[in-house]
N, C-alpha and C. Protein backbone atom coordinates (compact mmCIF):
# COMPACT_ATOMS: atom_id res chain seq x y z
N UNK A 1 -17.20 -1.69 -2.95
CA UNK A 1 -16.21 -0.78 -3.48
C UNK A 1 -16.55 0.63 -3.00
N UNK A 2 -15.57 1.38 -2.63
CA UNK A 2 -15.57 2.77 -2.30
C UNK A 2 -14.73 3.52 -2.97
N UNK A 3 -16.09 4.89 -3.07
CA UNK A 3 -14.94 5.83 -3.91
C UNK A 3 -15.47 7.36 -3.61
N UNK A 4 -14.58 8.24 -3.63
CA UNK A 4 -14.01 9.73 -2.74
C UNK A 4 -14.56 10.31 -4.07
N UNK A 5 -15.42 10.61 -3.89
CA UNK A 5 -16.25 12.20 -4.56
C UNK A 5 -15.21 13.24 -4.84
N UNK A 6 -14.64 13.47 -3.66
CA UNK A 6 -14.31 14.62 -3.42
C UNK A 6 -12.59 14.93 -3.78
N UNK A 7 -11.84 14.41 -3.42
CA UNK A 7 -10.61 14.86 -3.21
C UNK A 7 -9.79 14.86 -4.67
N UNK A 8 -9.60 16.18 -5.01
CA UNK A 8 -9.18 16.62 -6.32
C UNK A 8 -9.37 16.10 -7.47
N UNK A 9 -11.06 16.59 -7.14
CA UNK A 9 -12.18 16.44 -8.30
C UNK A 9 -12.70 15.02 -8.52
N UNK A 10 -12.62 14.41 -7.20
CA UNK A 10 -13.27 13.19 -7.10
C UNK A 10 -13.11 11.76 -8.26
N UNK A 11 -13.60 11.07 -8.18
CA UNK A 11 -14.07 10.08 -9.37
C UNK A 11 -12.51 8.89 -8.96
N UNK A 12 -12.40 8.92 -7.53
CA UNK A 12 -11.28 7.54 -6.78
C UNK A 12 -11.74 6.25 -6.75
N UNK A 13 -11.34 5.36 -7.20
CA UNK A 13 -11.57 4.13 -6.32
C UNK A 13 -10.77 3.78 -5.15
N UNK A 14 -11.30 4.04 -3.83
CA UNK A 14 -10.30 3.33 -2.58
C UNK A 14 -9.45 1.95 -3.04
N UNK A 15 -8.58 1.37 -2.96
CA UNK A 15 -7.87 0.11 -2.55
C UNK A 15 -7.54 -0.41 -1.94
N UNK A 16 -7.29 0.87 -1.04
CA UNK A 16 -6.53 0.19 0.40
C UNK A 16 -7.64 1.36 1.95
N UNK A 17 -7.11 1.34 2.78
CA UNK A 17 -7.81 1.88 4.06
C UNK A 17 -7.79 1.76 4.92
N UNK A 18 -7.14 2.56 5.84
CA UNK A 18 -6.91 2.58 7.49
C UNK A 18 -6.43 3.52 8.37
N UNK A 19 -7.69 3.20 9.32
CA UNK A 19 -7.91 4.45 10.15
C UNK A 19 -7.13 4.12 11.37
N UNK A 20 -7.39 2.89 11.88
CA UNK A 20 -7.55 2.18 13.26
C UNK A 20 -6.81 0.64 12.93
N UNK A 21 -5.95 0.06 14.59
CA UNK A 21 -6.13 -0.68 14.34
C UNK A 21 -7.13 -2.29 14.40
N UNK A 22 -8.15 -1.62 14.38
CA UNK A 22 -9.15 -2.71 14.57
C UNK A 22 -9.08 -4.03 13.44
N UNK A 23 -8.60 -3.93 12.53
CA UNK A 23 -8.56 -5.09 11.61
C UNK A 23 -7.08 -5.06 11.18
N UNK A 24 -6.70 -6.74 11.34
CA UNK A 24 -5.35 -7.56 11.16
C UNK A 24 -5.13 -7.54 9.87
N UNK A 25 -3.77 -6.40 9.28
CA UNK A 25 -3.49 -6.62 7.91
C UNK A 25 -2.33 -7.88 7.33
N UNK A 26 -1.97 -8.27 8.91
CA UNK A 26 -0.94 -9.91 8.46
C UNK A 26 -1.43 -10.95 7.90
N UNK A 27 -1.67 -11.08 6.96
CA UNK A 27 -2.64 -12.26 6.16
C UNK A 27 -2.49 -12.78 4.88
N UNK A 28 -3.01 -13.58 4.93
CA UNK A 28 -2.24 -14.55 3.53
C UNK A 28 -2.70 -14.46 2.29
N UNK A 29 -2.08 -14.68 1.09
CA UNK A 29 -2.21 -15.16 -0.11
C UNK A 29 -3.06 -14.80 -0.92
N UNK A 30 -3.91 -15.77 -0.06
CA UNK A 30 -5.42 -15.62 -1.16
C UNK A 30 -6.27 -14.42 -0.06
N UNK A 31 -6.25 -14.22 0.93
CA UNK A 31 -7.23 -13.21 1.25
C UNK A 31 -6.70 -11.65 0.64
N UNK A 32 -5.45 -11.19 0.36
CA UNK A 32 -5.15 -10.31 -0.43
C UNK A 32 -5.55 -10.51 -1.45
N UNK A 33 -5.52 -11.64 -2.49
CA UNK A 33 -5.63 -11.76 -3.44
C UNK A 33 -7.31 -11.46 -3.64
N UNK A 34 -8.10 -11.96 -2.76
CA UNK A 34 -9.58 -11.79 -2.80
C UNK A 34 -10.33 -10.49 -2.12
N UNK A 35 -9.66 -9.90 -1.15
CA UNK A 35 -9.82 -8.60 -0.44
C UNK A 35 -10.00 -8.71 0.63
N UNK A 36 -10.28 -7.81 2.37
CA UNK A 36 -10.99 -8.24 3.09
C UNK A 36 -11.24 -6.99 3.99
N UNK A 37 -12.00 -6.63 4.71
CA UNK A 37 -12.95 -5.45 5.79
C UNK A 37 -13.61 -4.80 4.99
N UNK A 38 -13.89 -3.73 5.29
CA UNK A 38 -14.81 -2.95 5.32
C UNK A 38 -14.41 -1.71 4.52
N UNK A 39 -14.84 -1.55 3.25
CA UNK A 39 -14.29 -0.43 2.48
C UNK A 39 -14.64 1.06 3.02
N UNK A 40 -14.95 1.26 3.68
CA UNK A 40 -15.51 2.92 4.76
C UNK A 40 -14.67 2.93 5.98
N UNK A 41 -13.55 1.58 6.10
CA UNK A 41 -13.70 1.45 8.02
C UNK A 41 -11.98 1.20 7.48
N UNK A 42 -11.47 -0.14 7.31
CA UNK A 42 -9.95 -0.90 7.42
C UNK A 42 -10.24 -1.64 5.95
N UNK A 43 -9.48 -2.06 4.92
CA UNK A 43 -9.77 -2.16 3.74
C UNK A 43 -8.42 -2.42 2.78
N UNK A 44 -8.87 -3.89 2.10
CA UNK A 44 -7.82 -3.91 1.11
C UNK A 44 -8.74 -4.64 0.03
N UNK A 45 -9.24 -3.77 -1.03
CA UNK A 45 -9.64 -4.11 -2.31
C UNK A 45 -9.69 -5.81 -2.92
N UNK A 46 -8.57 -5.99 -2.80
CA UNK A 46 -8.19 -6.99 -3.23
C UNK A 46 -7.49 -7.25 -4.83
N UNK A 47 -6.32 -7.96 -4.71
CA UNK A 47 -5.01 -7.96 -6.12
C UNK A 47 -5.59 -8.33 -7.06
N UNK A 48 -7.07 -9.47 -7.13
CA UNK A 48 -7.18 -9.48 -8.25
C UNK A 48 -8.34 -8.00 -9.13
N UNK A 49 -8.85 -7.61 -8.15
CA UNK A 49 -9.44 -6.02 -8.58
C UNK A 49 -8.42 -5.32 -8.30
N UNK A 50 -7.56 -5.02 -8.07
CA UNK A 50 -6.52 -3.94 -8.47
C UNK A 50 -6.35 -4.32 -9.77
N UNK A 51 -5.63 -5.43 -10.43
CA UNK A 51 -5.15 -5.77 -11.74
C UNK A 51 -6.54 -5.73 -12.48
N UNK A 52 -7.26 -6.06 -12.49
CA UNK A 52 -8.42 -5.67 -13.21
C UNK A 52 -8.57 -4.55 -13.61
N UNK A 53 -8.47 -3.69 -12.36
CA UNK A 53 -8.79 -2.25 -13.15
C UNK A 53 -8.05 -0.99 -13.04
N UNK A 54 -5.97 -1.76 -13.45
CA UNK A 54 -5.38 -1.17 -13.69
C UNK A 54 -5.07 -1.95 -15.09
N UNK A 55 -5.02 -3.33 -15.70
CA UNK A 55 -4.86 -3.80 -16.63
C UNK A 55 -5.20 -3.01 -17.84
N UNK A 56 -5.90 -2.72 -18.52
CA UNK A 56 -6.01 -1.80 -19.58
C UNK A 56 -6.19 -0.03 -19.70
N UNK A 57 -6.50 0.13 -18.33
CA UNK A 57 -6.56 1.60 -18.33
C UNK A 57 -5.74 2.40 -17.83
N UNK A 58 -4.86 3.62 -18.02
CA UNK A 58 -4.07 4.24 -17.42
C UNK A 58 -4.62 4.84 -16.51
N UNK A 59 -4.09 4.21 -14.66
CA UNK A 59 -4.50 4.96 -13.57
C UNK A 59 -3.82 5.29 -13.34
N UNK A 60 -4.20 6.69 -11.99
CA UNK A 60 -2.86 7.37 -11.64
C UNK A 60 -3.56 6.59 -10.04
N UNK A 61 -1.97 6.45 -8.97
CA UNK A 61 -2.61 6.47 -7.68
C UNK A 61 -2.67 7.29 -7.08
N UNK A 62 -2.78 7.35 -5.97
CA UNK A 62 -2.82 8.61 -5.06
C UNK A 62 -2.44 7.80 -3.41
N UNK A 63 -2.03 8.30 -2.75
CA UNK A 63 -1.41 7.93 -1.15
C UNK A 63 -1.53 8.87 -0.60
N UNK A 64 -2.44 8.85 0.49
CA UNK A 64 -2.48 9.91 1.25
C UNK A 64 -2.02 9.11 2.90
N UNK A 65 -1.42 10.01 3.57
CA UNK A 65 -0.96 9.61 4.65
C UNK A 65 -1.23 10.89 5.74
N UNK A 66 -1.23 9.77 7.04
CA UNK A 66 -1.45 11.30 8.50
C UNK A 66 -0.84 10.84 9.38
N UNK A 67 0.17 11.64 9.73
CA UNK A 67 1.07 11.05 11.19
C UNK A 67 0.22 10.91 12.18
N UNK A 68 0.76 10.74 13.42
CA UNK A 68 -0.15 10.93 15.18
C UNK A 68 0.23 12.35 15.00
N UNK A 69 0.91 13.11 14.87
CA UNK A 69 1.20 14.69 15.01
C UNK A 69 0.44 15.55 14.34
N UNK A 70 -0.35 14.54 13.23
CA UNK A 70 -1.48 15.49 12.73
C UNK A 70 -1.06 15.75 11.35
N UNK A 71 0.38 15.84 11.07
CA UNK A 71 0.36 16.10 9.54
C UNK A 71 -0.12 15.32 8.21
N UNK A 72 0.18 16.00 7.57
CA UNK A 72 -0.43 15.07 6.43
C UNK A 72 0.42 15.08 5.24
N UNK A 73 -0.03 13.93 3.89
CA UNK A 73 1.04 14.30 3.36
C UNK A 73 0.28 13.46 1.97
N UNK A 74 0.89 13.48 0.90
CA UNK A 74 0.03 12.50 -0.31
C UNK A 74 0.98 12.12 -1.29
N UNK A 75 1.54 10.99 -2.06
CA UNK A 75 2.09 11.25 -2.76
C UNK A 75 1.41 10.42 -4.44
N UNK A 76 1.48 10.56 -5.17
CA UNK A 76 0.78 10.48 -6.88
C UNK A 76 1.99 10.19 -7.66
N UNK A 77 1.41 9.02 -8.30
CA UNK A 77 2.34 8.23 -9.40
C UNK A 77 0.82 8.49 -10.97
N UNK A 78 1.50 8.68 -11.92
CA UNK A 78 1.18 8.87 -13.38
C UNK A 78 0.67 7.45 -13.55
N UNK A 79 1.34 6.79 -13.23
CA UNK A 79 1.11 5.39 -13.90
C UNK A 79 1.00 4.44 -12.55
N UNK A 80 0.33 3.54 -12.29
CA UNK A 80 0.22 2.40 -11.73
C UNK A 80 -0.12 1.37 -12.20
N UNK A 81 0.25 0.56 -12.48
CA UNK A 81 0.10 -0.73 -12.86
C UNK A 81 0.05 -2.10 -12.27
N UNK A 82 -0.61 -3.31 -11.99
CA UNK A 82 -0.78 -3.92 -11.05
C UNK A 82 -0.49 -5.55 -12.01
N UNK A 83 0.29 -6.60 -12.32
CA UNK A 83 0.19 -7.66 -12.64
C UNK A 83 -1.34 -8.48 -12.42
N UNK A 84 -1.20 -9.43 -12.88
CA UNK A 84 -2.05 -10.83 -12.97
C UNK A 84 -1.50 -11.42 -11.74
N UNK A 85 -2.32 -12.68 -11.41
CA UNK A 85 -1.74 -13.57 -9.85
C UNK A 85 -0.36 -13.94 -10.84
N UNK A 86 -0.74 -14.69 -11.81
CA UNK A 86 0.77 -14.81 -12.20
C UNK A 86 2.04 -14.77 -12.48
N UNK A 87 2.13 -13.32 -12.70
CA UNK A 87 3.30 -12.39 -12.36
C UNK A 87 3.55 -12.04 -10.84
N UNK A 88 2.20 -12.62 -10.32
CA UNK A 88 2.45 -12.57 -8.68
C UNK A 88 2.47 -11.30 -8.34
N UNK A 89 1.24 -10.33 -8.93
CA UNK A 89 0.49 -9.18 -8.94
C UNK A 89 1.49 -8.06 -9.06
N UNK A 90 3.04 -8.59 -9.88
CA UNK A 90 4.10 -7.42 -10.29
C UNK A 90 3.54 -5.87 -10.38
N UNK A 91 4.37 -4.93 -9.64
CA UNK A 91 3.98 -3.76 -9.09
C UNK A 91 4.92 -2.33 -10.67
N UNK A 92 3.74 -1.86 -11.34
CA UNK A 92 4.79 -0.72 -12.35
C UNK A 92 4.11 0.77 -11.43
N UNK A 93 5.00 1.37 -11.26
CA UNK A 93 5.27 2.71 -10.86
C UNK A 93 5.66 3.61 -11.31
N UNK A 94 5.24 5.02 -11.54
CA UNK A 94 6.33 5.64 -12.06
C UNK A 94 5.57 7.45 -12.58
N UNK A 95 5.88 8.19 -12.45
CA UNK A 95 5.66 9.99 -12.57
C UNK A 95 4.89 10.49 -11.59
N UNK A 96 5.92 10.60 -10.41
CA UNK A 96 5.92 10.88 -8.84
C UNK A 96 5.70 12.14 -8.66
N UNK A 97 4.72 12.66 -8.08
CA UNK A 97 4.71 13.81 -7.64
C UNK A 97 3.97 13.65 -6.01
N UNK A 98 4.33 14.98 -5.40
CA UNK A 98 4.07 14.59 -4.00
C UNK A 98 4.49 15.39 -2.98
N UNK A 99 3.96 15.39 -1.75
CA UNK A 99 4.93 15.55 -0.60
C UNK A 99 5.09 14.81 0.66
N UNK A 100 5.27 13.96 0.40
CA UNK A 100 5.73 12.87 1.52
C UNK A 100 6.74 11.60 0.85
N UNK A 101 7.56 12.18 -0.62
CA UNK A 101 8.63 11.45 -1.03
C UNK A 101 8.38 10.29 -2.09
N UNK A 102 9.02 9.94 -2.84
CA UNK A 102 8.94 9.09 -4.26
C UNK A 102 9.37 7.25 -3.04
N UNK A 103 8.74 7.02 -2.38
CA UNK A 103 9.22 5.71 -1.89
C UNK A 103 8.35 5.18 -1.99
N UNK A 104 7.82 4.63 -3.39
CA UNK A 104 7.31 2.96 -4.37
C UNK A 104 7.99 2.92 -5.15
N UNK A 105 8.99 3.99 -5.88
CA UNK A 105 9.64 3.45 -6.69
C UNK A 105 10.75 2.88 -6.64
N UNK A 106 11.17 2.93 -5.32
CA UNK A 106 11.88 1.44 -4.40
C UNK A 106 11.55 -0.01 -5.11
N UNK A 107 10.06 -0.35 -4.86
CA UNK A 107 9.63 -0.84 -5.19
C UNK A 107 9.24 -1.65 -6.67
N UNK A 108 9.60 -0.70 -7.54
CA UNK A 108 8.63 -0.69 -8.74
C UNK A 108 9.48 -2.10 -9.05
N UNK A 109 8.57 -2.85 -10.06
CA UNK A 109 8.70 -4.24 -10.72
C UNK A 109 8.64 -5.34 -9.96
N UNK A 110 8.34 -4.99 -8.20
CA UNK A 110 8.56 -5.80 -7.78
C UNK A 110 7.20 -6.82 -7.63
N UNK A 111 7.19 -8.17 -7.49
CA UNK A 111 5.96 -8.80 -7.13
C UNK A 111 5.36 -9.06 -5.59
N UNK A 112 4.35 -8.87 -5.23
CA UNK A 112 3.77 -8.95 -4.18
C UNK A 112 4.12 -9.68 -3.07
N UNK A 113 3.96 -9.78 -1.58
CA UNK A 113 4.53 -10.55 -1.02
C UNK A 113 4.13 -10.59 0.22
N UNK A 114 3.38 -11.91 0.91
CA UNK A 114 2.42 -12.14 2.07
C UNK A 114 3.43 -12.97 2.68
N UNK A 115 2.93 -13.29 4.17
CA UNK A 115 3.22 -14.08 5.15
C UNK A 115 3.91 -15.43 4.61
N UNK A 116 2.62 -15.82 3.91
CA UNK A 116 2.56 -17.47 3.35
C UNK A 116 3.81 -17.68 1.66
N UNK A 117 3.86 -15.94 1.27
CA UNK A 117 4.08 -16.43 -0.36
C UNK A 117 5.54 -14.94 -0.15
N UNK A 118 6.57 -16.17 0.06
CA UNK A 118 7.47 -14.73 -0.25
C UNK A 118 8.08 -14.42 -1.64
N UNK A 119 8.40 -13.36 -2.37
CA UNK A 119 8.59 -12.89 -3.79
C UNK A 119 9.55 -11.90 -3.72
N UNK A 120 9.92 -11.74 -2.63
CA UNK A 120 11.07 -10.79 -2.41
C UNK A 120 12.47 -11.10 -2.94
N UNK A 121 13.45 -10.34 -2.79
CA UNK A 121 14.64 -10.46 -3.30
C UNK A 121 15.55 -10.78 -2.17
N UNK A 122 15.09 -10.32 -0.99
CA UNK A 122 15.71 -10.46 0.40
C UNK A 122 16.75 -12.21 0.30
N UNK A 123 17.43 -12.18 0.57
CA UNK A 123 18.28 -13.54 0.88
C UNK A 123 18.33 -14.16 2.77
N UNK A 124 17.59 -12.40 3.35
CA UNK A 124 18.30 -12.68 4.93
C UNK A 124 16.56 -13.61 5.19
N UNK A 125 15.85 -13.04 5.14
CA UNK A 125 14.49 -13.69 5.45
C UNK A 125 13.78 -13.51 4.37
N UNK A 126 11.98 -13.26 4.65
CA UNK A 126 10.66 -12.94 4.27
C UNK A 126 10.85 -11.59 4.70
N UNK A 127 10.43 -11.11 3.80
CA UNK A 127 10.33 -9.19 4.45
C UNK A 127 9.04 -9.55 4.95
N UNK A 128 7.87 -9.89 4.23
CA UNK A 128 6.45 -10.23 4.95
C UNK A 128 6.12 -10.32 6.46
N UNK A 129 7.16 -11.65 6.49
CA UNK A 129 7.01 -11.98 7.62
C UNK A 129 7.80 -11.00 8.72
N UNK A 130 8.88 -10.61 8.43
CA UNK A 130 10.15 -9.84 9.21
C UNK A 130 9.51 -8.48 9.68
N UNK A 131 8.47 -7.79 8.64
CA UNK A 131 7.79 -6.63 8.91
C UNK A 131 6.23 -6.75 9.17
N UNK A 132 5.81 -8.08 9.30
CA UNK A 132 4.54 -7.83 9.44
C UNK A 132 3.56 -7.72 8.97
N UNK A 133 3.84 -7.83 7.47
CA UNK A 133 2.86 -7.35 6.45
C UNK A 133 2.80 -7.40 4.92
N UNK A 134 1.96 -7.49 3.99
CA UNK A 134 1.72 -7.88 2.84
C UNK A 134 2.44 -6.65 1.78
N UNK A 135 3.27 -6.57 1.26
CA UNK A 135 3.24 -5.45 0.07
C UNK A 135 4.76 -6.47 -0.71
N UNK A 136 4.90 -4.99 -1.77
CA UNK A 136 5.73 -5.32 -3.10
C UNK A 136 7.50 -4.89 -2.63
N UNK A 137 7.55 -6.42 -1.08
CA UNK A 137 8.63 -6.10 -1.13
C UNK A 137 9.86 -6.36 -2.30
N UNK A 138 11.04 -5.40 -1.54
CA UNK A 138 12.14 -5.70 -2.85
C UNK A 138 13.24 -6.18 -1.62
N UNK A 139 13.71 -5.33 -1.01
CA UNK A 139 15.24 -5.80 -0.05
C UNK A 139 15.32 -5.00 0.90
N UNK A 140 14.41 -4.88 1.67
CA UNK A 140 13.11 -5.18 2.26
C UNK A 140 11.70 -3.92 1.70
N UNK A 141 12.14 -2.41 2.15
CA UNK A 141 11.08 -1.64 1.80
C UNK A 141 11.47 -0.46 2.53
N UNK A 142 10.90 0.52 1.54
CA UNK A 142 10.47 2.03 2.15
C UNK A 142 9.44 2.84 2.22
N UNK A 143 8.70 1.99 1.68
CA UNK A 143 7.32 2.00 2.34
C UNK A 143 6.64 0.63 2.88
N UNK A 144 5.48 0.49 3.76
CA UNK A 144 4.75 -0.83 3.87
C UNK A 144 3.61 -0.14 4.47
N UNK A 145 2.69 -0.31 4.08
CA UNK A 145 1.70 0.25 4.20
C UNK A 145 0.27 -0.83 4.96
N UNK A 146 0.95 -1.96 4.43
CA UNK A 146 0.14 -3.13 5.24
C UNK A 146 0.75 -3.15 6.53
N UNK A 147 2.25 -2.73 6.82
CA UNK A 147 2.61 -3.13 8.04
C UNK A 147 1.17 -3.12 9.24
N UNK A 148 1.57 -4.00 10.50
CA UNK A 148 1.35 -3.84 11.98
C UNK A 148 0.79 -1.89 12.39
N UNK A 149 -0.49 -2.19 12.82
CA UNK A 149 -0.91 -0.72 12.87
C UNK A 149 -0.68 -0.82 14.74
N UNK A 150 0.27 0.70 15.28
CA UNK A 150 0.64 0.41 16.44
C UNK A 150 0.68 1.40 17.34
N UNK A 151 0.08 2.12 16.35
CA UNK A 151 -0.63 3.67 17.23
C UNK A 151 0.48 4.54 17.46
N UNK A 152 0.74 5.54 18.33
CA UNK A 152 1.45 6.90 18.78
C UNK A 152 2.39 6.81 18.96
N UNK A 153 3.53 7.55 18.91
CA UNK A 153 5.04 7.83 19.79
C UNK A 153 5.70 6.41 19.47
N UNK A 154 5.46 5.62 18.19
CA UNK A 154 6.03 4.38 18.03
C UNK A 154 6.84 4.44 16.77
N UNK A 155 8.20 3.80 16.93
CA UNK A 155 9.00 4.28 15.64
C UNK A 155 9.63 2.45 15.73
N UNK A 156 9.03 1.98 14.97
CA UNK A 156 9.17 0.05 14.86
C UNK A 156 9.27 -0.04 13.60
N UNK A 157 10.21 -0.64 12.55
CA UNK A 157 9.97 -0.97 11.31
C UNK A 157 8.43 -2.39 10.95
N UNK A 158 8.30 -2.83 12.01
CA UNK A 158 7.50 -3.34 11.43
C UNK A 158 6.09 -2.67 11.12
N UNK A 159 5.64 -1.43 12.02
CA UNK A 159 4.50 -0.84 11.95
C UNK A 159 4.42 -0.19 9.81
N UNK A 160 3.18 0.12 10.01
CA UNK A 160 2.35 1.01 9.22
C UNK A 160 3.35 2.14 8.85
N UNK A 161 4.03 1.44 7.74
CA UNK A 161 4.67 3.44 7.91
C UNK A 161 5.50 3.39 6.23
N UNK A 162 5.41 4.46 6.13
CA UNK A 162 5.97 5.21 4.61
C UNK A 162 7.23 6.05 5.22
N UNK A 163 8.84 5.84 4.55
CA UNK A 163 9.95 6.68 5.13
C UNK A 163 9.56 7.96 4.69
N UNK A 164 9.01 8.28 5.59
CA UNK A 164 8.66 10.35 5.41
C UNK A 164 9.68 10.81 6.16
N UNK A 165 9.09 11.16 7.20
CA UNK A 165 10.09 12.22 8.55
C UNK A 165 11.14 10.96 8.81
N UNK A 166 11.00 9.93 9.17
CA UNK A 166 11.76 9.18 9.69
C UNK A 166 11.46 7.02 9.54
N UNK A 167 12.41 6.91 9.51
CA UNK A 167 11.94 4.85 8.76
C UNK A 167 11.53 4.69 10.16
N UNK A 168 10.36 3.87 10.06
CA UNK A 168 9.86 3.12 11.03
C UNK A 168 8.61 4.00 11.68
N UNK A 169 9.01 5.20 11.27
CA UNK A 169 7.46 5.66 11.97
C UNK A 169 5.75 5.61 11.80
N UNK A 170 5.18 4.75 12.71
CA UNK A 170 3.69 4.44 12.89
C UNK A 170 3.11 6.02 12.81
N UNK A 171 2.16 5.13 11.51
CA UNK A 171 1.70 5.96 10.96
C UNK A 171 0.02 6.19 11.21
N UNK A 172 -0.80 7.21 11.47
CA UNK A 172 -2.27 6.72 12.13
C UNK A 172 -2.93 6.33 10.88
N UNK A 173 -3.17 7.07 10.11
CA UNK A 173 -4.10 6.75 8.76
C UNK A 173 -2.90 6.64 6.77
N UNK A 174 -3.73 5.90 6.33
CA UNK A 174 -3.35 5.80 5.66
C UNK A 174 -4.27 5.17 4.21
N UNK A 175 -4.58 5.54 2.98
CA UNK A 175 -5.65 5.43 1.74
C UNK A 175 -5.00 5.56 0.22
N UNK A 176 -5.13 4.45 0.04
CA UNK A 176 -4.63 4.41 -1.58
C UNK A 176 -5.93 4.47 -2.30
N UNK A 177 -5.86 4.81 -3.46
CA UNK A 177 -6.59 5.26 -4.21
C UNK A 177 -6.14 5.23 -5.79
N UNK A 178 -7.22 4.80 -6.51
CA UNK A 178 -6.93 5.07 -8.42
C UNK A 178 -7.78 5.78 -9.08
N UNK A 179 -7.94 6.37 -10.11
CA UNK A 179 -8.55 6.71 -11.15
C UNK A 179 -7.89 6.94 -12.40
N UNK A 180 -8.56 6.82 -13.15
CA UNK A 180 -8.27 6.62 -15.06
C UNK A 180 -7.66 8.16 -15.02
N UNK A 181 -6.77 7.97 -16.25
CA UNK A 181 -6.36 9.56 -16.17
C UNK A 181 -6.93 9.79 -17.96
């Protein structure tokens, strides 16, 4: 487990993490559900420690994001909340503040959704599969943060990307984060 000392007054747990694309975030089921890389390097906690240790305590998240152009951007929800596997790790969201835009609460209520396990609302496909990547799609998404990491000057819905400046834009870094409020 990793956690940021520092960034507005420290005391984070990482969840998520990525710098590079050196590690494959298209993956199934149970390896989300259990976690997998390197919490300093490419990094996903894993659903059943998210729900663990959003289940009784009020966390806030935090999203920080960095284009290839260098900017940056973060956005903070009041509340995060993460289901059990059985709700199929149902996503609560909600007292947005930010600057890079309120897009999870697209999202909010929705349950999780991998390659192997779709939970989406979509009727046309798998958003999972269609974009590449594991999150709380709804019909499909405006953010995905697991998407396909695809480096520079790339504007693909399936990549790494949060609708900031523009949908589809590959995004270089990207770090979720909780703490108790």
């Amino acid at each position: 487990m990793y956690c940021d000392m520092t960034t507005e007054g420290g005391g984070w747990t990482v969840i998520q993490n990525r710098i590079d694309g050196s590690t494959d975030f298209y993956r199934t089921w149970k390896e989300y559900q259990e976690g997998f890389g390197n919490s300093s390097h490419n990094y996903w906690i894993g659903n059943d420690v998210i729900h663990l240790l959003t289940k009784n305590i009020n966390q806030v998240l935090r999203v920080e994001l960095q284009r290839f152009s260098g900017g940056k951007g973060y956005a903070e929800y009041s509340t995060f909340i993460v289901g059990d596997e059985q709700s199929k790790y149902k996503l609560t969201v909600a007292g947005y503040k930010g600057t890079i835009g309120d897009r999870l609460n697209y999202h909010n209520g929705m349950k999780f959704s991998t390659p192997d396990q779709d939970n989406d609302i979509s009727d046309v496909s798998s958003c999972a599969q269609q974009f590449h990547g594991a999150w709380w799609y709804y019909d499909c998404y405006e953010s995905n943060l697991n998407g396909k990491y695809m480096g520079p000057n790339v504007n693909n819905a399936m990549s790494m990307n949060w609708h900031w400046a523009s949908a589809g834009e590959s995004l270089k870094t990207s770090r979720m984060m909780i703490r108790f409020t």
